[in-house]
N, C-alpha and C. Protein backbone atom coordinates (compact mmCIF):
# COMPACT_ATOMS: atom_id res chain seq x y z
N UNK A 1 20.39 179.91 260.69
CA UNK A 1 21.22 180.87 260.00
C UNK A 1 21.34 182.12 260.88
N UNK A 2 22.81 182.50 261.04
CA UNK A 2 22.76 183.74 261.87
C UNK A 2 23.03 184.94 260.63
N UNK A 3 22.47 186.35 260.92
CA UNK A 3 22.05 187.40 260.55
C UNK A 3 23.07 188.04 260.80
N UNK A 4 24.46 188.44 260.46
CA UNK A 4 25.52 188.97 261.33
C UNK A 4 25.42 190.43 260.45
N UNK A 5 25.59 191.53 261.17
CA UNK A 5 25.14 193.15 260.53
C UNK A 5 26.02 193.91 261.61
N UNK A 6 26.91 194.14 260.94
CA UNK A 6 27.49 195.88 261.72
C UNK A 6 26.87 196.76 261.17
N UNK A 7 26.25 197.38 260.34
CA UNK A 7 25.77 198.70 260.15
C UNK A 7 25.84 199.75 261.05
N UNK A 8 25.82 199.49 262.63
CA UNK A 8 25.84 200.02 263.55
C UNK A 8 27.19 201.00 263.43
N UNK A 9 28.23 200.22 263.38
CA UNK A 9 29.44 200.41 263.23
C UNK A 9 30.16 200.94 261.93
N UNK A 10 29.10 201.90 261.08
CA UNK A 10 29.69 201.65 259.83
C UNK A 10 31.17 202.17 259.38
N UNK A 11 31.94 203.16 260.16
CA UNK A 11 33.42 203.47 260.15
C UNK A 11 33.86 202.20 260.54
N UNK A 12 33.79 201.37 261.42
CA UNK A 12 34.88 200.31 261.31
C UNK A 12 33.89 198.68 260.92
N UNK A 13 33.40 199.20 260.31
CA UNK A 13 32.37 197.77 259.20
C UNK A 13 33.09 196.35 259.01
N UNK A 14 33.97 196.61 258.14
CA UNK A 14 35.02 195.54 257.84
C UNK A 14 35.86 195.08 258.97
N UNK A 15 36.32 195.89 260.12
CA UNK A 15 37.06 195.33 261.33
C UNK A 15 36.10 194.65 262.40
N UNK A 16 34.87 195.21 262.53
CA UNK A 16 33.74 194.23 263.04
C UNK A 16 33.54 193.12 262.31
N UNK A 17 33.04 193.17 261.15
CA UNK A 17 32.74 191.91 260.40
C UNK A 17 33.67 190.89 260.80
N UNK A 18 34.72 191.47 260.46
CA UNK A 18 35.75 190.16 260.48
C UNK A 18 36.34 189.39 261.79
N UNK A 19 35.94 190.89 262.83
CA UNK A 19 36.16 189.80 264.13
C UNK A 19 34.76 189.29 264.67
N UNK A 20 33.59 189.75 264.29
CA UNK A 20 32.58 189.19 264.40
C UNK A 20 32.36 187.91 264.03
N UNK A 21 32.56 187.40 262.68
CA UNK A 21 32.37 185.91 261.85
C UNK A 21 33.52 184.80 262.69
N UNK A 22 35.07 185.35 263.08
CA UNK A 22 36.32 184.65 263.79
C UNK A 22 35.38 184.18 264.77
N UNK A 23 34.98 185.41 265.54
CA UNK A 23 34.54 185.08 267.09
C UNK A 23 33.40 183.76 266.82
N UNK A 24 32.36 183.98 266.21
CA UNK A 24 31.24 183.09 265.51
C UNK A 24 31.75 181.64 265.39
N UNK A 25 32.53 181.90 264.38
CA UNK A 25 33.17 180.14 263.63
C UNK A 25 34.13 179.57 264.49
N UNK A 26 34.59 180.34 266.11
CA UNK A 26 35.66 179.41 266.96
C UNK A 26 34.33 178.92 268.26
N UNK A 27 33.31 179.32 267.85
CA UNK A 27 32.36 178.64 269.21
C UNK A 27 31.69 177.77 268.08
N UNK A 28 30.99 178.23 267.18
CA UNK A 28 30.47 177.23 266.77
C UNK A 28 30.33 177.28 265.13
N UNK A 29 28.88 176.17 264.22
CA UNK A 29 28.99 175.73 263.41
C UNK A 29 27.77 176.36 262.95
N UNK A 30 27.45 177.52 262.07
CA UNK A 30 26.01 177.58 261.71
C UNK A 30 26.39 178.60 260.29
N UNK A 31 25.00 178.47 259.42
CA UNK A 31 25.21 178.92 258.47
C UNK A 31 25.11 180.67 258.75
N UNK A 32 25.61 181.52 258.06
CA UNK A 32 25.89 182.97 257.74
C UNK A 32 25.08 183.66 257.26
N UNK A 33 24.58 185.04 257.19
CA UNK A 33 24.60 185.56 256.08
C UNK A 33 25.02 187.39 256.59
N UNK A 34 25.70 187.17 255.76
CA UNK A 34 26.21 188.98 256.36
C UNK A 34 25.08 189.89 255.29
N UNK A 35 24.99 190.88 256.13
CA UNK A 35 24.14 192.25 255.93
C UNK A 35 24.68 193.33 256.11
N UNK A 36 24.68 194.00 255.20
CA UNK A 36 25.55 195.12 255.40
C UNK A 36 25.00 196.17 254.12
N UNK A 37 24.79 197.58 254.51
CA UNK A 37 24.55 198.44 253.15
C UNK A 37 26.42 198.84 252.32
N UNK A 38 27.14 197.95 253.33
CA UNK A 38 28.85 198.53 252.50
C UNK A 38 29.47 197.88 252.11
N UNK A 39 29.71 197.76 250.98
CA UNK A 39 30.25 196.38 249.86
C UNK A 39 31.64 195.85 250.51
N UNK A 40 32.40 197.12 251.14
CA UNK A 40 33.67 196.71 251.47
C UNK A 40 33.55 195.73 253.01
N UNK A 41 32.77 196.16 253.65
CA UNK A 41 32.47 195.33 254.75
C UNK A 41 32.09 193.60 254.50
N UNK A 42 31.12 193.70 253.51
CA UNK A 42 30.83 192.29 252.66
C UNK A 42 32.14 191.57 252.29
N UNK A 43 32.99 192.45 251.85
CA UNK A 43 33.67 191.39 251.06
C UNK A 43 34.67 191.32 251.85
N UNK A 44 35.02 191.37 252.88
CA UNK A 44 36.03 191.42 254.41
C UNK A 44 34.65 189.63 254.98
N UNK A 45 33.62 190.34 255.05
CA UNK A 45 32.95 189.24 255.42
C UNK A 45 33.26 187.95 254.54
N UNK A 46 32.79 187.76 253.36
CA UNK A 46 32.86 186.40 252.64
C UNK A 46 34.47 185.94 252.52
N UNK A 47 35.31 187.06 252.80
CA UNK A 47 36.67 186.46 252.85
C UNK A 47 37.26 185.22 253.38
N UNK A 48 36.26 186.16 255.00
CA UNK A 48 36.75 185.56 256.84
C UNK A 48 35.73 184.30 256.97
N UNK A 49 34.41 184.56 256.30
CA UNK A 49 33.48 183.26 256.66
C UNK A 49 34.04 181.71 255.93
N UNK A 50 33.21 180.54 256.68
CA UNK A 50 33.78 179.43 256.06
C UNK A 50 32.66 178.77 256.04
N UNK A 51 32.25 178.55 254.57
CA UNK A 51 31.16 177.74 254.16
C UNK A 51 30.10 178.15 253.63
N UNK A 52 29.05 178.41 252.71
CA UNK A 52 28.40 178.80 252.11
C UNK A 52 27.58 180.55 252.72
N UNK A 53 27.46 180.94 252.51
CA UNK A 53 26.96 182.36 252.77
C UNK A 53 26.25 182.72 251.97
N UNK A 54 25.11 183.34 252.41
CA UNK A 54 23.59 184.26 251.97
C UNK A 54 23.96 185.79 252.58
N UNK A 55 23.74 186.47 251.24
CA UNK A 55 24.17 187.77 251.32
C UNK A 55 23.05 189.17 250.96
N UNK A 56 22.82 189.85 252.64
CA UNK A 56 21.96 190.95 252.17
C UNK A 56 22.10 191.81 251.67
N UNK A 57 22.09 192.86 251.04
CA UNK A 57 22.73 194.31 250.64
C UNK A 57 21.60 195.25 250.42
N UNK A 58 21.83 196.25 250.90
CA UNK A 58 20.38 197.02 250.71
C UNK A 58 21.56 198.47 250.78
N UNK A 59 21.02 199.30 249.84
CA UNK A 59 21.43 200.32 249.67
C UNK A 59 20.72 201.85 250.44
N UNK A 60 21.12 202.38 251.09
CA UNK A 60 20.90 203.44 251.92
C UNK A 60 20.62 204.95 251.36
């Protein structure tokens, strides 16, 4: 399972996420789980991912 987390990035959260998971799911096949303390970033994530997802959220 990969651990995928922009937090780093949190102004552009959701534009990482989503080219983060693309970039991910055109090399290969593994399960997800996005981490993120920003709901809007999450849900950009479970949009773009394909296939079951485990989801962290921790509030800041």
């Amino acid at each position: 399972m990969l651990d995928i987390n922009c937090a780093t990035m949190r102004e552009r959260g959701p534009e990482m996420m989503e080219w983060v998971i693309s970039t991910i799911q055109e090399e290969m096949e593994a399960a997800i789980c996005l981490d993120s303390p920003d709901a809007d970033t999450l849900e950009v994530g479970l949009r773009v991912a394909r296939g079951p997802v485990m989801i962290k959220f921790y509030h800041c």
